[in-house]
N, C-alpha and C. Protein backbone atom coordinates (compact mmCIF):
# COMPACT_ATOMS: atom_id res chain seq x y z
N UNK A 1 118.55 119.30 128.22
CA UNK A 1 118.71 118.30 127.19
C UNK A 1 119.73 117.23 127.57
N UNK A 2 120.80 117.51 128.74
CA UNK A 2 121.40 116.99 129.14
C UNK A 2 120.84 115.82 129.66
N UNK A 3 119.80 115.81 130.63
CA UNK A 3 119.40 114.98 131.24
C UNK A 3 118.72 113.91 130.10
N UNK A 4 118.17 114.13 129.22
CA UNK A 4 117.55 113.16 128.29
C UNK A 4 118.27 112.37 127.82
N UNK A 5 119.35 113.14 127.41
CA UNK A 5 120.92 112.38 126.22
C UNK A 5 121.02 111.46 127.44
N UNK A 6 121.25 111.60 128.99
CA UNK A 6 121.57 110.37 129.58
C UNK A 6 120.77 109.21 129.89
N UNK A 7 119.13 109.39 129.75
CA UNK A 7 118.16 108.70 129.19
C UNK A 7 118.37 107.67 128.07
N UNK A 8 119.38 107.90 127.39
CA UNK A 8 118.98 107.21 125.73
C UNK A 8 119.56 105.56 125.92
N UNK A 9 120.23 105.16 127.33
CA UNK A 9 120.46 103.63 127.18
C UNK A 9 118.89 103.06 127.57
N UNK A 10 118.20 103.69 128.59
CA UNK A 10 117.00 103.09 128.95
C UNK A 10 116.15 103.23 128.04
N UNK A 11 115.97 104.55 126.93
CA UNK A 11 115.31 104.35 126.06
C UNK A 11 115.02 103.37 125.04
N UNK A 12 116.14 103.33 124.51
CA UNK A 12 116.40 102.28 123.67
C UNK A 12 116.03 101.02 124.16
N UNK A 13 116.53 100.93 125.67
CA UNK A 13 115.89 99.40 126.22
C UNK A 13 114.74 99.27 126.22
N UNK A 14 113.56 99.99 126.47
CA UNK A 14 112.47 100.60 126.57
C UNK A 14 111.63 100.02 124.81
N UNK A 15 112.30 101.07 124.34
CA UNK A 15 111.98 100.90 122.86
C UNK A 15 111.70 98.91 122.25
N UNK A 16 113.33 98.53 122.63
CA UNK A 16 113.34 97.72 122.09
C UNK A 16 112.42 96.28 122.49
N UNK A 17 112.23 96.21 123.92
CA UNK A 17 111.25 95.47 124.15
C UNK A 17 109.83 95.74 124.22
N UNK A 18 109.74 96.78 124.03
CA UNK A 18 108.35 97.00 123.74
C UNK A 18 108.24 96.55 122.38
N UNK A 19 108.32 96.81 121.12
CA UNK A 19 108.74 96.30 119.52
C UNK A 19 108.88 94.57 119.86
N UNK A 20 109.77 94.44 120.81
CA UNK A 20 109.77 92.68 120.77
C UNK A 20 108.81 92.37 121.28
N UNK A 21 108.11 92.53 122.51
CA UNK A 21 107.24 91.90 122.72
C UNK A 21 106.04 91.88 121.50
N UNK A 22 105.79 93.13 120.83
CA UNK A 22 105.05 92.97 120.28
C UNK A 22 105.20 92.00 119.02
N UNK A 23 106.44 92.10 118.43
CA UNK A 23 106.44 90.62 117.68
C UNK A 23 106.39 89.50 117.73
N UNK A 24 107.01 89.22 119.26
CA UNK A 24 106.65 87.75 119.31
C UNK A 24 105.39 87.53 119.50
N UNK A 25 105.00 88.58 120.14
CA UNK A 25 102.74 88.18 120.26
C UNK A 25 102.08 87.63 119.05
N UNK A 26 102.93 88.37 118.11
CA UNK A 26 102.29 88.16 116.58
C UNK A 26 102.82 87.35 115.87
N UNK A 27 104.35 86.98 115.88
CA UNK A 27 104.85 86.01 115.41
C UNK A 27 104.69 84.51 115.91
N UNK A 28 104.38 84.04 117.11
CA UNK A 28 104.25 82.98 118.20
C UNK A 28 102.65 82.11 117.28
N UNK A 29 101.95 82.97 117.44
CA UNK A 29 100.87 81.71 116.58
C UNK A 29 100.98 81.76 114.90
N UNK A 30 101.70 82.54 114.51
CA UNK A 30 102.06 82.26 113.33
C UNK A 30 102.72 80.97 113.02
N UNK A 31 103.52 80.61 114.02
CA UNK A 31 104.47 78.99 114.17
C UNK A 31 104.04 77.99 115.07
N UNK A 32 102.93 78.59 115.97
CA UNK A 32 102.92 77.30 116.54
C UNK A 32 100.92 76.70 116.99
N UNK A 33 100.45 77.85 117.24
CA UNK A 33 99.43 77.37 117.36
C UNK A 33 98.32 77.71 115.83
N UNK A 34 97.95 78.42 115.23
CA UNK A 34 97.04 79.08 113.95
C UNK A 34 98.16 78.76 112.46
N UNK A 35 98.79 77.78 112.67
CA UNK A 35 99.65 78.38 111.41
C UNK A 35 98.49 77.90 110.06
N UNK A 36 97.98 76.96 110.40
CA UNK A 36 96.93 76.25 109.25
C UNK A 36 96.38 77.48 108.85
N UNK A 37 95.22 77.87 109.64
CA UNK A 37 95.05 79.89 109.55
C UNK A 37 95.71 80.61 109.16
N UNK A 38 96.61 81.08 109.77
CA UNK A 38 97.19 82.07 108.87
C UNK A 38 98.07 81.73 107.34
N UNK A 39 97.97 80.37 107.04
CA UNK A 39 98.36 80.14 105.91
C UNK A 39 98.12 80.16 104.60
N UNK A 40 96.20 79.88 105.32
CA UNK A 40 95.21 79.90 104.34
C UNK A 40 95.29 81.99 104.18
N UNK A 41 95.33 82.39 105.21
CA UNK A 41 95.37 84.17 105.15
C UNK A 41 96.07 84.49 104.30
N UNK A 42 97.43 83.91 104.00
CA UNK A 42 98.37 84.37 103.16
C UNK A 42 98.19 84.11 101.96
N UNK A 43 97.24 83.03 101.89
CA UNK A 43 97.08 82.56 100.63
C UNK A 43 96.15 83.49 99.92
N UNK A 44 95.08 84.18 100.89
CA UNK A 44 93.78 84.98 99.92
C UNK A 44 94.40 86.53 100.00
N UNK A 45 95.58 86.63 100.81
CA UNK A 45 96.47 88.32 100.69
C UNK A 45 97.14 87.91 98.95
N UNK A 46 97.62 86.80 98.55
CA UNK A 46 98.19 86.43 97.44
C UNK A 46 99.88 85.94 97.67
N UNK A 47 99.99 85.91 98.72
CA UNK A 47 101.30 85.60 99.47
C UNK A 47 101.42 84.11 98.86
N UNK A 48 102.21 83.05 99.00
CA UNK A 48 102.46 81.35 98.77
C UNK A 48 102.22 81.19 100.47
N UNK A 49 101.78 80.13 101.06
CA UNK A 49 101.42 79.93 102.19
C UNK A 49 102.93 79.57 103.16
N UNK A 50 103.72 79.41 102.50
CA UNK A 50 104.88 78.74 103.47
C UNK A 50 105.61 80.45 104.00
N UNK A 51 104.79 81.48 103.51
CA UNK A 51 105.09 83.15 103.82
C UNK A 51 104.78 83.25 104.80
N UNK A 52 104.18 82.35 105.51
CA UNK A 52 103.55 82.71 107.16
C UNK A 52 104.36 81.83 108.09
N UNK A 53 105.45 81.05 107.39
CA UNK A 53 106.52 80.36 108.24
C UNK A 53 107.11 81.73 108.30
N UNK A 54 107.95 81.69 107.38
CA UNK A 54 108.84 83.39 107.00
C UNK A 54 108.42 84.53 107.81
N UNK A 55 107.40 84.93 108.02
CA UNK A 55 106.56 85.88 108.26
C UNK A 55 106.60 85.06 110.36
N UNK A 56 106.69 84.38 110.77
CA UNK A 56 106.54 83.99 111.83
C UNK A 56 108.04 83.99 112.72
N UNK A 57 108.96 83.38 111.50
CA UNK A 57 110.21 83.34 112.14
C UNK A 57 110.66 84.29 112.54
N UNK A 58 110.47 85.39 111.51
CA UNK A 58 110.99 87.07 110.94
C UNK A 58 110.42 87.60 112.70
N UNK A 59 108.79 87.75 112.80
CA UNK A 59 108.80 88.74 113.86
C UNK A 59 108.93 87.54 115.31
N UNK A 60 108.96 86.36 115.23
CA UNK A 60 109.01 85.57 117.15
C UNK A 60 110.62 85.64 117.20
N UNK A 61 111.34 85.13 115.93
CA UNK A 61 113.01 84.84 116.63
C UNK A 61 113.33 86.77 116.38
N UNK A 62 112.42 87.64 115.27
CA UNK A 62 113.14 88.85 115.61
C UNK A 62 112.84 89.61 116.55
N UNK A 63 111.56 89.08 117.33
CA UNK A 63 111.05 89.85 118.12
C UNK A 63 112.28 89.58 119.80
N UNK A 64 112.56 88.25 119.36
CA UNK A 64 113.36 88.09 120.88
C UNK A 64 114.27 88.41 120.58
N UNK A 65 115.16 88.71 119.29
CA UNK A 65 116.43 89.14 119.13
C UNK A 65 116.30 90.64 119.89
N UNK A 66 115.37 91.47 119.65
CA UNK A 66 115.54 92.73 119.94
C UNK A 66 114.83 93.14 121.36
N UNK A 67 114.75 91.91 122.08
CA UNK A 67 114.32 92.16 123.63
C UNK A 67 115.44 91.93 124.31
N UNK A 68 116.55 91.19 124.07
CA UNK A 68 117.84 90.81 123.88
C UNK A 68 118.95 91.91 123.81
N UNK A 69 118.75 91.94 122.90
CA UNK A 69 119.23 92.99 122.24
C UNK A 69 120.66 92.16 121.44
N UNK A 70 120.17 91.22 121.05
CA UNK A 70 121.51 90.59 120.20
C UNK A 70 121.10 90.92 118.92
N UNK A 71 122.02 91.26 117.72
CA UNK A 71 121.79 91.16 116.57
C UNK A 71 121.04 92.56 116.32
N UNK A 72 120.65 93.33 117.10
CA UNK A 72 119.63 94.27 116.97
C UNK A 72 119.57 94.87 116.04
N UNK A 73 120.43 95.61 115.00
CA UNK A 73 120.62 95.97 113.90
C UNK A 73 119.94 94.75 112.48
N UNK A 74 120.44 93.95 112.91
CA UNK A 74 119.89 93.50 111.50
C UNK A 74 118.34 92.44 111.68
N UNK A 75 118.33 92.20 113.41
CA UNK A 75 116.97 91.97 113.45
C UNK A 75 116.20 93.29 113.32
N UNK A 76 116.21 94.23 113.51
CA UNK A 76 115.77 95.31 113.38
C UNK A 76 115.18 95.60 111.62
N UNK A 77 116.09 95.71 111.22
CA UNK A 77 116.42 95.61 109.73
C UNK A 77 115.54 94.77 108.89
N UNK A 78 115.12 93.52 109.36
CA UNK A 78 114.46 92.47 108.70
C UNK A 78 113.11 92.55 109.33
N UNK A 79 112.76 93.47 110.28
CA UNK A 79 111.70 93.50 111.19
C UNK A 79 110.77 94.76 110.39
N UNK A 80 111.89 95.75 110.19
CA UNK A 80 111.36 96.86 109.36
C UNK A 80 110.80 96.38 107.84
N UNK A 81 111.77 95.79 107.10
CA UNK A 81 111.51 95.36 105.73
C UNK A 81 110.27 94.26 105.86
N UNK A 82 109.76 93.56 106.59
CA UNK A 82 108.48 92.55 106.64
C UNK A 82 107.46 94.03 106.56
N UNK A 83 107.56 94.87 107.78
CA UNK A 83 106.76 95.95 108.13
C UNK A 83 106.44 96.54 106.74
N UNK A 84 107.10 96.98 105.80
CA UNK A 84 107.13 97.80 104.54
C UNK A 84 106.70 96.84 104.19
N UNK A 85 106.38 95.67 103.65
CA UNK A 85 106.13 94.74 102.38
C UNK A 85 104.56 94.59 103.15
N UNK A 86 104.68 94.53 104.61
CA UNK A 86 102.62 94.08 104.89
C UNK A 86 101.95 95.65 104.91
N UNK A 87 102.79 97.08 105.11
CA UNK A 87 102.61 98.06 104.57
C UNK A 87 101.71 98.26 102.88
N UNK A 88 102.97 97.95 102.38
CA UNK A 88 101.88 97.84 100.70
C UNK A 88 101.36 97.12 100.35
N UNK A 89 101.70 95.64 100.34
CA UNK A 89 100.88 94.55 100.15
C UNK A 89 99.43 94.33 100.76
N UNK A 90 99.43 94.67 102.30
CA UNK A 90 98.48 93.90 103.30
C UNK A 90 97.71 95.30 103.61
N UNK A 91 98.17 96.26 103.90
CA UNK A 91 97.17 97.45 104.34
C UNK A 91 97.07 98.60 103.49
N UNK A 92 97.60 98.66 102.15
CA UNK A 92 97.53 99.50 101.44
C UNK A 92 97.99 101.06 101.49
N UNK A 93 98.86 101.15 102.00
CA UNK A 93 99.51 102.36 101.97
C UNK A 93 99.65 103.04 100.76
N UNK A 94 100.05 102.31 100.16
CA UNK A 94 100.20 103.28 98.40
C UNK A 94 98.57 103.19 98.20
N UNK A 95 97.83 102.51 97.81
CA UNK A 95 96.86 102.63 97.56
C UNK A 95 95.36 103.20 98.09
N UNK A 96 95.67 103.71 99.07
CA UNK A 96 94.58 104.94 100.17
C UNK A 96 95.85 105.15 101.10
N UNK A 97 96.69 106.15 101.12
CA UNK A 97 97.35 106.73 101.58
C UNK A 97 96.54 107.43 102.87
N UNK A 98 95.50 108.26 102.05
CA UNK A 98 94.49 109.09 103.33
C UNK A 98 93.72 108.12 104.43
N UNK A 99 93.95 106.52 104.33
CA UNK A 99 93.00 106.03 105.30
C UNK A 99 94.37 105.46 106.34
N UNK A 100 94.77 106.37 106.88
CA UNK A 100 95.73 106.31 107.92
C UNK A 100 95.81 104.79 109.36
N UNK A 101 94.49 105.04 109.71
CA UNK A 101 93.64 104.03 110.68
C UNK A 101 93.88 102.34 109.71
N UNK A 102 94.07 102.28 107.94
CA UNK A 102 94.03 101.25 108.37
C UNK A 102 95.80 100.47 108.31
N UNK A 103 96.58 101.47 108.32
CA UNK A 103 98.08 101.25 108.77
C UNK A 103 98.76 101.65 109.59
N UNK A 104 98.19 102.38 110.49
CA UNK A 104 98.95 103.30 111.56
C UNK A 104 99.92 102.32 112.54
N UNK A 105 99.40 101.17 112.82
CA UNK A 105 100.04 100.00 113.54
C UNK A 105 101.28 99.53 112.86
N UNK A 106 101.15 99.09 111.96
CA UNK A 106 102.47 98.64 110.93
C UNK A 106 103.34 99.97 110.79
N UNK A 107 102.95 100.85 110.54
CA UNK A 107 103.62 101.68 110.24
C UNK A 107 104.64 101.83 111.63
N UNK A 108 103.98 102.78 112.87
CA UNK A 108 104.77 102.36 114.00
C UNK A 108 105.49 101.26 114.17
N UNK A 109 105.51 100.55 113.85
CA UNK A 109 106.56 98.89 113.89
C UNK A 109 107.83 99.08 113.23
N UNK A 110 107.26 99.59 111.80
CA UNK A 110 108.11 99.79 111.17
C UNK A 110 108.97 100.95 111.00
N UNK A 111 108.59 101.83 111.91
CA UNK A 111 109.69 103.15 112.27
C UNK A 111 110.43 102.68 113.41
N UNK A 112 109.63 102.32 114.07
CA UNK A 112 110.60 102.14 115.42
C UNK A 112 111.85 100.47 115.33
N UNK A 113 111.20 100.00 114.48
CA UNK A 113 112.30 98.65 113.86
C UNK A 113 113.10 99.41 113.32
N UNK A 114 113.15 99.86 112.18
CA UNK A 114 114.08 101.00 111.06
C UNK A 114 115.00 101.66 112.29
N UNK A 115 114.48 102.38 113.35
CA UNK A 115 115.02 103.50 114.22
C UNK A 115 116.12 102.42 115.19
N UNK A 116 115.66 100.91 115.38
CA UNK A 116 116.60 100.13 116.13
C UNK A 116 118.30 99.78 115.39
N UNK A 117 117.63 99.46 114.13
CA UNK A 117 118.70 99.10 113.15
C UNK A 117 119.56 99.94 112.77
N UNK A 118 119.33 101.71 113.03
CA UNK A 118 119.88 103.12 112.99
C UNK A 118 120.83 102.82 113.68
N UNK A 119 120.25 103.06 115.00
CA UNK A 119 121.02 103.68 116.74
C UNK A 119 121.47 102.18 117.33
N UNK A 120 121.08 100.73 116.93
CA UNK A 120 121.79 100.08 117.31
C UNK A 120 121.16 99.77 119.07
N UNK A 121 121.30 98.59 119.52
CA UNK A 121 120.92 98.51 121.06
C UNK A 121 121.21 99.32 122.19
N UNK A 122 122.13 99.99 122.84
CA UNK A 122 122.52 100.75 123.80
C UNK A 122 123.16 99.87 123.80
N UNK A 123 123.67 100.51 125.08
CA UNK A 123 124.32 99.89 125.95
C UNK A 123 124.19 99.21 127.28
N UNK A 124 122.50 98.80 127.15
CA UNK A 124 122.03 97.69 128.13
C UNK A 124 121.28 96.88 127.19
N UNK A 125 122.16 95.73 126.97
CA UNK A 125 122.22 94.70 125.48
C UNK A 125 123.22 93.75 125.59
N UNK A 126 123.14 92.66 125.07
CA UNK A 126 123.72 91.71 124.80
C UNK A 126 124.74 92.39 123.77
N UNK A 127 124.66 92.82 123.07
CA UNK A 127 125.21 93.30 121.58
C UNK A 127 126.27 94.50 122.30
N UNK A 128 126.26 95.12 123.25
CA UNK A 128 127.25 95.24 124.05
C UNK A 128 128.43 95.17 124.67
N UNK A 129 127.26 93.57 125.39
CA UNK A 129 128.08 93.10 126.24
C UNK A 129 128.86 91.94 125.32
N UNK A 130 128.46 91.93 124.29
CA UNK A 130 129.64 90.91 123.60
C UNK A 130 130.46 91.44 122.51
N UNK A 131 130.20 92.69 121.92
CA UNK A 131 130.76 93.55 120.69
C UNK A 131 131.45 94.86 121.53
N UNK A 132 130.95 94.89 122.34
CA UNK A 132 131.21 96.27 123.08
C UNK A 132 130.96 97.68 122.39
N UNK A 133 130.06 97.44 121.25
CA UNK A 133 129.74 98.86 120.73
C UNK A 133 128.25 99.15 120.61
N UNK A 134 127.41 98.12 121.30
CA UNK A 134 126.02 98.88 121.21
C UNK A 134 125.38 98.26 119.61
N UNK A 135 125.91 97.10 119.08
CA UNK A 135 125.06 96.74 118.23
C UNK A 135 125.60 97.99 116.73
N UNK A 136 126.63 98.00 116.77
CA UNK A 136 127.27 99.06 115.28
C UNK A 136 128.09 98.28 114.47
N UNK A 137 127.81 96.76 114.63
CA UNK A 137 128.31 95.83 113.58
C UNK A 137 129.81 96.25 113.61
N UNK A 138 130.29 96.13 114.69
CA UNK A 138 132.19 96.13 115.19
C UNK A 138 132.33 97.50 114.36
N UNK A 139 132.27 98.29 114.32
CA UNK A 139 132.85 99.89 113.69
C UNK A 139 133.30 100.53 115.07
N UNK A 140 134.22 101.03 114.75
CA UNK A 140 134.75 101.93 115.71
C UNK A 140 133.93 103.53 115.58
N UNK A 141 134.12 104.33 116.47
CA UNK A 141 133.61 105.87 116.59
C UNK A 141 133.67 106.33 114.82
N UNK A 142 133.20 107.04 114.10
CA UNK A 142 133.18 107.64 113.08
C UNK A 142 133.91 108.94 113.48
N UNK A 143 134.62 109.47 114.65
CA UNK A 143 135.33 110.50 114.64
C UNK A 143 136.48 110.93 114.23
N UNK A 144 136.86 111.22 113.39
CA UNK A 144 138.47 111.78 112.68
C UNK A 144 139.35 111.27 114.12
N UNK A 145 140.45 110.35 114.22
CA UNK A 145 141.58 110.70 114.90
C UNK A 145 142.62 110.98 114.25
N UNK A 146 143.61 111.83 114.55
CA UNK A 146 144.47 112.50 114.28
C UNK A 146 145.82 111.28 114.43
N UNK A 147 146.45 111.23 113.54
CA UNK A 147 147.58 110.13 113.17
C UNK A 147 148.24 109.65 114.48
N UNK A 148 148.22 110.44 115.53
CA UNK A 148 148.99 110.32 116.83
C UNK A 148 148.11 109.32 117.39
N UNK A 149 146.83 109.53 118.07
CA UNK A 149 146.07 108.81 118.43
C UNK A 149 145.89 107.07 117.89
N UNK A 150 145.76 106.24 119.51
CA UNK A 150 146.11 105.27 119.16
C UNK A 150 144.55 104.49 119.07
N UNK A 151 144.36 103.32 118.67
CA UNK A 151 142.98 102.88 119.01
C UNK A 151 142.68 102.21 120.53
């Protein structure tokens, strides 16, 4: 198990651009080439059409935030919460729960976004290399130090 735990910076790197690429694939003609399309889409989901700007920014600038790995936590965060809202709204999760096939995609997005915003980038990240904690929004260790101990 040892060997895995030392796995978990590449994982995460792993993780996280795989999730980005896949948003910007999906977010990229949302803004620049189909937006007329997908506007009118948003309009017959019941969305207001300027939701597919929102909806474009959310996964192309969150998708590169988390290939990056800057911000990863709260692009993560806003990546998951789009995921949950086209979850119930767009593929019906509450409403046929048992037809798995037609959310299984969103759903994955939206665990593994949720799971970025958890654990934060590694430590092969921008969020790193400029916070020095791996994307934990400046917090120090959560470990008890003892009054002696200095930071």
């Amino acid at each position: 198990m040892k060997a895995l735990e030392n796995l978990r910076p590449l994982a995460l790197l792993l993780l996280r651009v795989a999730l980005g690429t896949i948003f910007i694939y999906h977010g990229y003609p949302k803004l620049f080439t189909h937006t007329r399309e997908t506007m009118q889409a948003f309009g017959h989901m019941g969305f207001p059409g300027y939701m597919a700007y929102v909806s474009g920014v959310i996964e192309f600038f969150g998708g590169a935030m988390l290939v990056a790995g800057l911000f990863t936590r709260i692009a993560g965060l806003l990546l998951a919460g789009e995921m949950a809202v086209a979850l119930v709204k767009v593929h019906g999760l509450l409403a046929h729960p048992g037809a798995v096939n037609n959310y299984e995609f969103p759903l994955a997005l939206a665990a593994g976004s949720f799971a970025l915003a958890v654990f934060g980038a590694g430590v092969i990240s921008f969020d790193h290399a400029v916070f020095r904690d791996g994307g934990s929004g400046g917090r120090k260790s959560s470990r008890l130090r003892s009054p002696k101990e200095k930071d």
